[in-house]
PDB file of N, CA and C in Angstrom:
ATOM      1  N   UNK A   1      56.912 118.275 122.097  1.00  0.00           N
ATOM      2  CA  UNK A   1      56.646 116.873 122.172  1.00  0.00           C
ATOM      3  C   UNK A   1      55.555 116.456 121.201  1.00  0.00           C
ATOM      4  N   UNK A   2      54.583 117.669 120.992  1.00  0.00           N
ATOM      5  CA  UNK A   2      53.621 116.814 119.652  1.00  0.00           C
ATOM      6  C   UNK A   2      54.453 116.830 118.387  1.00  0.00           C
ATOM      7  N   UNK A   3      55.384 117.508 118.032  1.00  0.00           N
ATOM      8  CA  UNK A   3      55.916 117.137 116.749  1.00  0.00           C
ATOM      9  C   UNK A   3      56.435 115.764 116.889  1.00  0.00           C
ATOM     10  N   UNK A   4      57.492 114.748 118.501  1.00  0.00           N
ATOM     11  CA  UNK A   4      57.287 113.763 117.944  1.00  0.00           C
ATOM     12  C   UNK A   4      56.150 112.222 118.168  1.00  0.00           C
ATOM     13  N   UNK A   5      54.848 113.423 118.505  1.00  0.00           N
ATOM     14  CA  UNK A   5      54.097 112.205 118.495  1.00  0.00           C
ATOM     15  C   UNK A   5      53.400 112.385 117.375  1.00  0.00           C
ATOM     16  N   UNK A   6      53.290 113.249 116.645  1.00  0.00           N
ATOM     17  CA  UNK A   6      53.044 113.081 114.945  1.00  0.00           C
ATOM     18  C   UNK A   6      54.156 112.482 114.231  1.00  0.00           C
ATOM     19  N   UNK A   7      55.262 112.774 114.484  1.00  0.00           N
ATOM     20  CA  UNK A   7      56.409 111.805 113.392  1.00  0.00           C
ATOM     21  C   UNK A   7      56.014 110.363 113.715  1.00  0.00           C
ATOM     22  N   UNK A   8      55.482 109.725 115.270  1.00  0.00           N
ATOM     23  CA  UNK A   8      55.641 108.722 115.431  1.00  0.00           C
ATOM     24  C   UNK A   8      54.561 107.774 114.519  1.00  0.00           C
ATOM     25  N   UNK A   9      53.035 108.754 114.231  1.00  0.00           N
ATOM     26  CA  UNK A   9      52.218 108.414 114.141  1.00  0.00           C
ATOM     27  C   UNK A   9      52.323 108.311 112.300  1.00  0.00           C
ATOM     28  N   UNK A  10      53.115 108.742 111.836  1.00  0.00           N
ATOM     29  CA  UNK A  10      53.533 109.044 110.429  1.00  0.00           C
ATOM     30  C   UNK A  10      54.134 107.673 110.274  1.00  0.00           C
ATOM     31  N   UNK A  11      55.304 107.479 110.868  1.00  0.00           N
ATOM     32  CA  UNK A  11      55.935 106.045 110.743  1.00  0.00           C
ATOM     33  C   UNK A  11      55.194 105.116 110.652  1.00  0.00           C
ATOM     34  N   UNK A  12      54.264 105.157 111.547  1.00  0.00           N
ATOM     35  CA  UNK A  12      53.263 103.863 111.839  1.00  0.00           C
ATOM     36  C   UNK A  12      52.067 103.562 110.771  1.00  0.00           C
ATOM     37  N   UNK A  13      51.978 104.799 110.216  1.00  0.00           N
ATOM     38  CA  UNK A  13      50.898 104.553 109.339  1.00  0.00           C
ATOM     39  C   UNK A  13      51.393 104.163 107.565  1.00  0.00           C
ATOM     40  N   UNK A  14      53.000 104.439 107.322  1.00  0.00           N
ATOM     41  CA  UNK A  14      53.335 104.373 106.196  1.00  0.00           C
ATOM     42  C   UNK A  14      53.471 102.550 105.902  1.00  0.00           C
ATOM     43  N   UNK A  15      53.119 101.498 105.124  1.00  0.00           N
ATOM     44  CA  UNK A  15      53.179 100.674 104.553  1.00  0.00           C
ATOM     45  C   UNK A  15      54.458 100.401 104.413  1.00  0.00           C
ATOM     46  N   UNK A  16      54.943  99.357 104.976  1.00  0.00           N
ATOM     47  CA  UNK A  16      56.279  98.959 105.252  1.00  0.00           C
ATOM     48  C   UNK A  16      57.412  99.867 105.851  1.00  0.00           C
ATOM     49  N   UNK A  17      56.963 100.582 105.923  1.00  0.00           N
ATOM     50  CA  UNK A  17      58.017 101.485 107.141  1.00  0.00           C
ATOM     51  C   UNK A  17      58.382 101.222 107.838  1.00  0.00           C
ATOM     52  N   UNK A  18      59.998 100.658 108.006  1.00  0.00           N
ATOM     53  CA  UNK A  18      60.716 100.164 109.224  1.00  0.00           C
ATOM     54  C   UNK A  18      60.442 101.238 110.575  1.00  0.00           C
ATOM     55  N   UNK A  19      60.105 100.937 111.591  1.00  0.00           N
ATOM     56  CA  UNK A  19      60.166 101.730 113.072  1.00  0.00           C
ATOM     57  C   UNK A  19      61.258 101.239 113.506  1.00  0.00           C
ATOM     58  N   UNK A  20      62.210 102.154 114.258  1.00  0.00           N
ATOM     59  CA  UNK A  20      63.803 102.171 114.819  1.00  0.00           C
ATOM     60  C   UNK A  20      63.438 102.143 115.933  1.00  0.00           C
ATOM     61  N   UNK A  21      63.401 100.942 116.727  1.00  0.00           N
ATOM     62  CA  UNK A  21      63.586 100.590 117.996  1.00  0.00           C
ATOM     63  C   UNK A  21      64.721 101.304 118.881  1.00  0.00           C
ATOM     64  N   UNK A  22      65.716 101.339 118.349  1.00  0.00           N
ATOM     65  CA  UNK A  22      66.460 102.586 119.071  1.00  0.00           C
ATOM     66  C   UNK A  22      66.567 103.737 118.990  1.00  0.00           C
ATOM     67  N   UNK A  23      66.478 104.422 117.635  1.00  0.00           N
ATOM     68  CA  UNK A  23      65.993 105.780 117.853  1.00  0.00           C
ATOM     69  C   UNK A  23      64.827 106.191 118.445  1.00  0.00           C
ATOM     70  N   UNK A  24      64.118 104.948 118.309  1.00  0.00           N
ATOM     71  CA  UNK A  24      62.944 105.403 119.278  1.00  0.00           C
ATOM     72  C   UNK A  24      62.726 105.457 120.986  1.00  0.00           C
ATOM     73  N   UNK A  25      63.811 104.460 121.222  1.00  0.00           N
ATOM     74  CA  UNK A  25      64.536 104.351 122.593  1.00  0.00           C
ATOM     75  C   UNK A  25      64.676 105.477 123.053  1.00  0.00           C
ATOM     76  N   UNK A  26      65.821 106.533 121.886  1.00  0.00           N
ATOM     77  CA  UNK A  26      66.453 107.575 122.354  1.00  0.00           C
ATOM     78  C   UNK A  26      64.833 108.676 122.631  1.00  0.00           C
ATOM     79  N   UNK A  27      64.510 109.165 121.317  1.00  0.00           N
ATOM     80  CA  UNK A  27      63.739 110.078 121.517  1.00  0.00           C
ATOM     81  C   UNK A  27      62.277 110.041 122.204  1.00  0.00           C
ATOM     82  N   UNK A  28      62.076 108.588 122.561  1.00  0.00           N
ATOM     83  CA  UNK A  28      60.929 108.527 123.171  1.00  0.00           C
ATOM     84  C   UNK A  28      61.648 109.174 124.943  1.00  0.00           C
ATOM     85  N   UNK A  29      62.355 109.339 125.610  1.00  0.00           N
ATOM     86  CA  UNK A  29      63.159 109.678 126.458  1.00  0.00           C
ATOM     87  C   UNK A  29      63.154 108.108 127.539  1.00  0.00           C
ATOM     88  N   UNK A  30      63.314 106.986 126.917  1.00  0.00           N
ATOM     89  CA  UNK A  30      63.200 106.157 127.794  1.00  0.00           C
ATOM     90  C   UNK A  30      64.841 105.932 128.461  1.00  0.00           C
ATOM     91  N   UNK A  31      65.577 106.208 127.747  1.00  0.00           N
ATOM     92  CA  UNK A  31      66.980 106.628 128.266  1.00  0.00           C
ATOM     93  C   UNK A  31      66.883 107.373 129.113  1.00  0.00           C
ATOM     94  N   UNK A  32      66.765 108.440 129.842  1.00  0.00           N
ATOM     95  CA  UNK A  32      66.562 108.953 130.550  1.00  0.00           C
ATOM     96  C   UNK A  32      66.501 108.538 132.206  1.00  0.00           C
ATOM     97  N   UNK A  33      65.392 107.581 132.469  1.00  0.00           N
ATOM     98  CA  UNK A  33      65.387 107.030 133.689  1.00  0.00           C
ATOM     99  C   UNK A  33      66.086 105.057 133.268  1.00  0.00           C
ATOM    100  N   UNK A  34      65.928 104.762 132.411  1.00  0.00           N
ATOM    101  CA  UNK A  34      67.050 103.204 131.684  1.00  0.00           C
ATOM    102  C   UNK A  34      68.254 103.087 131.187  1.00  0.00           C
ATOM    103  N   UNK A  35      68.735 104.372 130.975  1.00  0.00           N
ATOM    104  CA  UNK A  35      69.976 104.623 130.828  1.00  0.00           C
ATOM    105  C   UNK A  35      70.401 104.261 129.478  1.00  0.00           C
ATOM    106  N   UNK A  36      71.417 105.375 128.795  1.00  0.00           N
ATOM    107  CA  UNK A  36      71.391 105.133 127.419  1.00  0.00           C
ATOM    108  C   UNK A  36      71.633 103.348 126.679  1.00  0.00           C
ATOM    109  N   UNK A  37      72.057 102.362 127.536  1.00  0.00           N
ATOM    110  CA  UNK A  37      72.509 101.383 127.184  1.00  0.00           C
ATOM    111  C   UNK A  37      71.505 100.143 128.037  1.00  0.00           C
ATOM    112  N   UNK A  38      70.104 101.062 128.454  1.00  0.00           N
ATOM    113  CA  UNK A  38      69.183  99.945 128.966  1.00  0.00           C
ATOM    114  C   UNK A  38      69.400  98.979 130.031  1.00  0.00           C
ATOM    115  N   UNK A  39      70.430  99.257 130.496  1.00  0.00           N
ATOM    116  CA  UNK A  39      71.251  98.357 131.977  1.00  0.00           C
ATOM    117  C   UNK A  39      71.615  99.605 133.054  1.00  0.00           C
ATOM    118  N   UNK A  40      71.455 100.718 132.930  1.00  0.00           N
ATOM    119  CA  UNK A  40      71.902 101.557 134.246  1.00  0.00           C
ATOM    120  C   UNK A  40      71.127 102.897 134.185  1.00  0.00           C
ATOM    121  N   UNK A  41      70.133 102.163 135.023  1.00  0.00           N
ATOM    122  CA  UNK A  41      69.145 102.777 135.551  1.00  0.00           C
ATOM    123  C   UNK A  41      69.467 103.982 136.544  1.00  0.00           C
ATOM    124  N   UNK A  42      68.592 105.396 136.572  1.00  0.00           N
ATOM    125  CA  UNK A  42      68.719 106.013 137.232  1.00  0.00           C
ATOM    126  C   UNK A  42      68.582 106.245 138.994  1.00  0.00           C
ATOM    127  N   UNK A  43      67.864 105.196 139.145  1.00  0.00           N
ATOM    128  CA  UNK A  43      67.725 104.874 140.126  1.00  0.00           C
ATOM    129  C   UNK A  43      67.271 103.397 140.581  1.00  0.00           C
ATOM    130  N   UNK A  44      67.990 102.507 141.627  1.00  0.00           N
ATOM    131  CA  UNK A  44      68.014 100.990 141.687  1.00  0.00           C
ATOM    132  C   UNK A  44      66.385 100.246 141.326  1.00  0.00           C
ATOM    133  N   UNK A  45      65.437 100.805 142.027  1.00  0.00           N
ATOM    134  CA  UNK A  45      63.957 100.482 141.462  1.00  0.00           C
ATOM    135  C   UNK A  45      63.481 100.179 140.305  1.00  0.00           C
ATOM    136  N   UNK A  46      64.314 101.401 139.254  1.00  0.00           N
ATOM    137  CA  UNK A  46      63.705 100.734 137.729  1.00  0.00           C
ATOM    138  C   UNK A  46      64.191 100.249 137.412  1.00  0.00           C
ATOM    139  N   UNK A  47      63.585  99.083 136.080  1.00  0.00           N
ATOM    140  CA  UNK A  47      64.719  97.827 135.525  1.00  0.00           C
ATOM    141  C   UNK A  47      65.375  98.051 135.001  1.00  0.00           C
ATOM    142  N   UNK A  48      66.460  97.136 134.967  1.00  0.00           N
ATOM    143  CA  UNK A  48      66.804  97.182 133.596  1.00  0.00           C
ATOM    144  C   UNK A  48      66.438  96.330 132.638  1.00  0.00           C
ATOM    145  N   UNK A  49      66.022  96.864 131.469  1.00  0.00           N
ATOM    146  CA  UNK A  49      65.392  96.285 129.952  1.00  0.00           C
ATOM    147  C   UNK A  49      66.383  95.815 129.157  1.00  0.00           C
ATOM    148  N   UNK A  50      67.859  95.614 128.737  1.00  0.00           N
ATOM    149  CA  UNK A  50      68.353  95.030 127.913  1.00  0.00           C
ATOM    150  C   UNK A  50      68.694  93.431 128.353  1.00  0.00           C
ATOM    151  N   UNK A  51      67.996  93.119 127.167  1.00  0.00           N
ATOM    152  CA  UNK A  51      68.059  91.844 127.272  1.00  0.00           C
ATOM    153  C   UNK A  51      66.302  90.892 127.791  1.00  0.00           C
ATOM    154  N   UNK A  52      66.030  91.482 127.421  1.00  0.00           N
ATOM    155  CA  UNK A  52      64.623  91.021 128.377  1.00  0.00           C
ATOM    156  C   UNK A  52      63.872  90.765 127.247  1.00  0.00           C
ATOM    157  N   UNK A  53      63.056  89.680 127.316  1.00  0.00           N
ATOM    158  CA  UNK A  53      61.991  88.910 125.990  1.00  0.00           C
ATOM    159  C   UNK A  53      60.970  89.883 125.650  1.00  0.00           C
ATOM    160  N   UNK A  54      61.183  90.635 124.629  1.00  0.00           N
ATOM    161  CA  UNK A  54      60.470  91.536 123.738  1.00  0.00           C
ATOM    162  C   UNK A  54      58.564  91.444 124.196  1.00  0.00           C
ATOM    163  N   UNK A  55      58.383  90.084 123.814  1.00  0.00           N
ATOM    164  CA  UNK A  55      56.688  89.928 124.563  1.00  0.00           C
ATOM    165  C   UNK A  55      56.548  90.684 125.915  1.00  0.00           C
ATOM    166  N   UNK A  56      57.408  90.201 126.487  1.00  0.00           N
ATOM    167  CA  UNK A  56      57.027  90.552 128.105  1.00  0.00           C
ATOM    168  C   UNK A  56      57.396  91.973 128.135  1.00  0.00           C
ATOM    169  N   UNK A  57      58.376  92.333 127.552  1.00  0.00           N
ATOM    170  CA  UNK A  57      58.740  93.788 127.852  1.00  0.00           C
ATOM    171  C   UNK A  57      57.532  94.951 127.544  1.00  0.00           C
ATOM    172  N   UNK A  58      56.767  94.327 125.811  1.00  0.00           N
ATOM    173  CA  UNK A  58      55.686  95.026 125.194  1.00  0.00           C
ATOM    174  C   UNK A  58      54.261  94.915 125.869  1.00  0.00           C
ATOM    175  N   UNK A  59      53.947  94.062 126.583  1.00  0.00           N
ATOM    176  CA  UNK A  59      52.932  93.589 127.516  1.00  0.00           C
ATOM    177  C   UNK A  59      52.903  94.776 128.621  1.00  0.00           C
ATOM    178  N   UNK A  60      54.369  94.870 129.828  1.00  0.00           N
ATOM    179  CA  UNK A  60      54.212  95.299 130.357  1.00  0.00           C
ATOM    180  C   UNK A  60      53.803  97.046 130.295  1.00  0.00           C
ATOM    181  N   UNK A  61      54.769  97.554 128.867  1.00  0.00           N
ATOM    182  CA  UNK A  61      54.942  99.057 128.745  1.00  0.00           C
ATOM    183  C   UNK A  61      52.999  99.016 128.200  1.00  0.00           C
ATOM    184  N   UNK A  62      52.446  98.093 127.443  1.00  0.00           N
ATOM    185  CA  UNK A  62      51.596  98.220 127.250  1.00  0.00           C
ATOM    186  C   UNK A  62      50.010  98.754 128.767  1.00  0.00           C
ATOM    187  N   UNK A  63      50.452  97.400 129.589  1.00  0.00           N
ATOM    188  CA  UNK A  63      49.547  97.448 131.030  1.00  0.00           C
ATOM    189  C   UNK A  63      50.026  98.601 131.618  1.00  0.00           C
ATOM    190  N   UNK A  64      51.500  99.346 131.806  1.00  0.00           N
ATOM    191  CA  UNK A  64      51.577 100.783 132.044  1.00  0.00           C
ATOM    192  C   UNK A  64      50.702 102.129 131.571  1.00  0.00           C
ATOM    193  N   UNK A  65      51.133 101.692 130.089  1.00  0.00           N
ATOM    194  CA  UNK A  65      49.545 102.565 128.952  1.00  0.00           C
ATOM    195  C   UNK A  65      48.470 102.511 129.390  1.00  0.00           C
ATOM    196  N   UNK A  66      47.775 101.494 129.644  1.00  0.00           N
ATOM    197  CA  UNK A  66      46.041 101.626 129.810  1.00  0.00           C
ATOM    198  C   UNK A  66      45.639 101.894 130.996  1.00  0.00           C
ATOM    199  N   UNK A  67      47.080 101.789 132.042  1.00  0.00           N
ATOM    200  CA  UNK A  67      46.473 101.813 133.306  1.00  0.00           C
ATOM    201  C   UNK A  67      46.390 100.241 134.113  1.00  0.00           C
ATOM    202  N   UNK A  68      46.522  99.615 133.294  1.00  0.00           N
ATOM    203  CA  UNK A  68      46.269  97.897 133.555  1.00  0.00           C
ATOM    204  C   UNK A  68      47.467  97.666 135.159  1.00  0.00           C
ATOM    205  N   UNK A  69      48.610  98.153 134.580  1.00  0.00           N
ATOM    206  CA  UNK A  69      49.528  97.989 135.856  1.00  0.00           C
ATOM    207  C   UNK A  69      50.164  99.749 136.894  1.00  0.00           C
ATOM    208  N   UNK A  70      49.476  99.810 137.755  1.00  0.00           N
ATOM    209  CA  UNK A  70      49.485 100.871 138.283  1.00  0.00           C
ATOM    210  C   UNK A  70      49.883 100.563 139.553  1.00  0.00           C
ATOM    211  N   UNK A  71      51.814 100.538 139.570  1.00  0.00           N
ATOM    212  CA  UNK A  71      52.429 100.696 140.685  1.00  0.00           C
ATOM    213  C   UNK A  71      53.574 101.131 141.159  1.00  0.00           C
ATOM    214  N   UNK A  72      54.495 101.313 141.722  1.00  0.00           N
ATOM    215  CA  UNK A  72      55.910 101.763 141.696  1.00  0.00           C
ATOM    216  C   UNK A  72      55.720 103.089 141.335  1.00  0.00           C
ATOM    217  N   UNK A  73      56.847 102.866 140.445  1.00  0.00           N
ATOM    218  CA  UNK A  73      56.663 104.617 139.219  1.00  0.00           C
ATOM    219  C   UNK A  73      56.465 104.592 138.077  1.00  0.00           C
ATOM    220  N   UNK A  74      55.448 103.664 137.805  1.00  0.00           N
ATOM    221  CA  UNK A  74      54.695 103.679 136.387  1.00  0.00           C
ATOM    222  C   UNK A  74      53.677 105.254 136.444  1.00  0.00           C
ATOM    223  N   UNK A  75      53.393 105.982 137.125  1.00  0.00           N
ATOM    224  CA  UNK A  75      53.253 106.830 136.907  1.00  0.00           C
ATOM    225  C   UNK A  75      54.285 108.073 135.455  1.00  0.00           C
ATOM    226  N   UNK A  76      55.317 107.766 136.261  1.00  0.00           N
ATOM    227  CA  UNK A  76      56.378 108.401 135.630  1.00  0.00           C
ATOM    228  C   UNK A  76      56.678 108.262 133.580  1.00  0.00           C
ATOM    229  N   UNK A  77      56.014 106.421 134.002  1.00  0.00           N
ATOM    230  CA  UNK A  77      56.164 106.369 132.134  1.00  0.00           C
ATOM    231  C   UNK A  77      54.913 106.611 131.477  1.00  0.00           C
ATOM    232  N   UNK A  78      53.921 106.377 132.430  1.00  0.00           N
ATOM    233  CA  UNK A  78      52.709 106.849 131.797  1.00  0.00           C
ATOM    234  C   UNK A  78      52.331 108.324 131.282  1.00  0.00           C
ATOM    235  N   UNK A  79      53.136 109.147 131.639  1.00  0.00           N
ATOM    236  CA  UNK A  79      52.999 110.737 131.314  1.00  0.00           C
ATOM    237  C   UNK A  79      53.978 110.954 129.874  1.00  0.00           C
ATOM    238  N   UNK A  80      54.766 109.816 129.722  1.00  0.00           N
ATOM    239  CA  UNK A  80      55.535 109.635 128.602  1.00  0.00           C
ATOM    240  C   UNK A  80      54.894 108.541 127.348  1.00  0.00           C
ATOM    241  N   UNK A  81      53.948 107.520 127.940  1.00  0.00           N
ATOM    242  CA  UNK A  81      53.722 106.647 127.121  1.00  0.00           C
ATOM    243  C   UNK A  81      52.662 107.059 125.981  1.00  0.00           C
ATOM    244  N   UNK A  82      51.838 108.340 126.144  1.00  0.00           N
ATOM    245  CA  UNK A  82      51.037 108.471 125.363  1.00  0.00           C
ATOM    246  C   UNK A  82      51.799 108.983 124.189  1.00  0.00           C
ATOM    247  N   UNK A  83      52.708 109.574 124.075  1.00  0.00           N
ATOM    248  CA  UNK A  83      53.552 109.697 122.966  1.00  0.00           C
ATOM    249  C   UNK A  83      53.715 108.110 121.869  1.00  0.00           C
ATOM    250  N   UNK A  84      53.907 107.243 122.811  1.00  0.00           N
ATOM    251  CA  UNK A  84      54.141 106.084 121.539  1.00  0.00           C
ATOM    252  C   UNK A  84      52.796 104.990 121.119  1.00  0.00           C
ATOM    253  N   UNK A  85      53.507 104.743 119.876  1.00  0.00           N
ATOM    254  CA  UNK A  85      52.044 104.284 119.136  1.00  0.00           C
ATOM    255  C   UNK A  85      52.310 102.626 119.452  1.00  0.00           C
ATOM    256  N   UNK A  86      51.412 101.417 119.668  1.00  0.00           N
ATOM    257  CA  UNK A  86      51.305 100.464 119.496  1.00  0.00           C
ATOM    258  C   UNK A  86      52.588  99.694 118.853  1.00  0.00           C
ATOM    259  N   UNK A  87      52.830  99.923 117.605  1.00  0.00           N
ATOM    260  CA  UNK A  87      54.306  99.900 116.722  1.00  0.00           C
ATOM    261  C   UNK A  87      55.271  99.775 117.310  1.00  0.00           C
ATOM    262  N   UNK A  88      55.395 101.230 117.836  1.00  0.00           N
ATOM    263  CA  UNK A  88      56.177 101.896 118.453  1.00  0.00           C
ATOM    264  C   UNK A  88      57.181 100.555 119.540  1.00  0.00           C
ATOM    265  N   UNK A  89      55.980 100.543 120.373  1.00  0.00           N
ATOM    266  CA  UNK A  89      56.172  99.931 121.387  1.00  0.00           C
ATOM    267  C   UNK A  89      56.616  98.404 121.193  1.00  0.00           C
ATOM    268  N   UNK A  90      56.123  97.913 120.322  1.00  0.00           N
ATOM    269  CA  UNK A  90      56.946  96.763 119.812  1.00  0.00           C
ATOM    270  C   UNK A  90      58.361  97.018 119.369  1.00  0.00           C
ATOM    271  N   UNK A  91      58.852  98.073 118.255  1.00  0.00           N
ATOM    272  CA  UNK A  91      59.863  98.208 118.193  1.00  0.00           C
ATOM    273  C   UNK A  91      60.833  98.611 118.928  1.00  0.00           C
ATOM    274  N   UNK A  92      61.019  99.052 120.037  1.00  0.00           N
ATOM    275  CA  UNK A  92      61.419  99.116 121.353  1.00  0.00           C
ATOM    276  C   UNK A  92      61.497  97.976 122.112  1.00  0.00           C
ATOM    277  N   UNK A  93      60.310  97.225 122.086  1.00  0.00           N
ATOM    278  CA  UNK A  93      60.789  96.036 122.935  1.00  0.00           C
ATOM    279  C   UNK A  93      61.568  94.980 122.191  1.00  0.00           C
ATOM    280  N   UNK A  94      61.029  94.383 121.249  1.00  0.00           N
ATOM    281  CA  UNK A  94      62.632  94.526 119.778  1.00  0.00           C
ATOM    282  C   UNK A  94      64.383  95.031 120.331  1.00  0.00           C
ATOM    283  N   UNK A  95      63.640  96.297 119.961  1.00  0.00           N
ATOM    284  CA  UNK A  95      65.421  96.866 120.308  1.00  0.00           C
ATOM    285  C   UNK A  95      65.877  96.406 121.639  1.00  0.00           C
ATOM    286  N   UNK A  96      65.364  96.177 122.498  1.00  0.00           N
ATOM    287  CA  UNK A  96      65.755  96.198 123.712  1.00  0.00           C
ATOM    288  C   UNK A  96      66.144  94.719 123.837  1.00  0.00           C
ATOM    289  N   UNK A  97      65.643  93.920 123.519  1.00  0.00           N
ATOM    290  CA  UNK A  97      65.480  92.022 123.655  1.00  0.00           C
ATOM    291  C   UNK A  97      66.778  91.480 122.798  1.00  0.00           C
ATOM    292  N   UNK A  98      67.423  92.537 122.303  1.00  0.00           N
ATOM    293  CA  UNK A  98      68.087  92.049 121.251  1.00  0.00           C
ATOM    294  C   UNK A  98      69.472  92.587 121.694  1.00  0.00           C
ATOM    295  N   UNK A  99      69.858  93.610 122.942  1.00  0.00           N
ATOM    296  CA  UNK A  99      70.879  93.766 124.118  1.00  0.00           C
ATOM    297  C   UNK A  99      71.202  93.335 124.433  1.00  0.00           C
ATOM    298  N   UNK A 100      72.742  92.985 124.677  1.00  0.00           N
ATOM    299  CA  UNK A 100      73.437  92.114 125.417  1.00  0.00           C
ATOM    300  C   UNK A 100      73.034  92.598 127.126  1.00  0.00           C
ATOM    301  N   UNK A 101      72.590  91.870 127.614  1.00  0.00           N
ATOM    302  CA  UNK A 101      71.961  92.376 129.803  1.00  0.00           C
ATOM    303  C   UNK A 101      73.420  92.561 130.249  1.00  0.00           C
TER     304      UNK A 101
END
């Protein structure tokens, strides 16, 4: 997993470097418990993210990060979120806002 939180951190730092909101989907493992298509969740509790306004989506994964929102099973993404960079996380909520729900 640190090789891809150095690739991530590589992307982010190169000067115009597009970040892939969906490959980053994939390999950040947010598929996993959102399901490869962001509507079928592994279990009824977590959301589903396709289709959902990019601000709000990046806000929240953000208040998951710092600790800001600590409830449900944000535990679960927080052991995953330190992998993604700021960027990152925009381009994801991007990819995701831009899903047909």
């Amino acid at each position: 997993m640190a090789s891809m939180a150095g690739a991530g951190e590589t992307l982010a730092k190169k000067p115009g470097a597009a970040v892939d909101g969906a490959r980053l989907y994939r390999e950040r493992t947010c598929i996993a418990c959102h399901g490869a298509d962001a509507k079928t969740p592994i279990l009824p509790e977590y959301p589903k993210l396709a289709g959902q306004n990019a601000k709000y989506l990046a806000a929240q994964i953000r208040d998951i990060k710092s600790g800001a929102r600590n409830n449900g099973n944000t535990p679960a993404m927080k052991g995953v979120l330190h992998l993604v960079t700021d960027p990152e996380i925009d381009a994801i909520a991007d990819y995701l806002s831009k899903l047909e729900p």
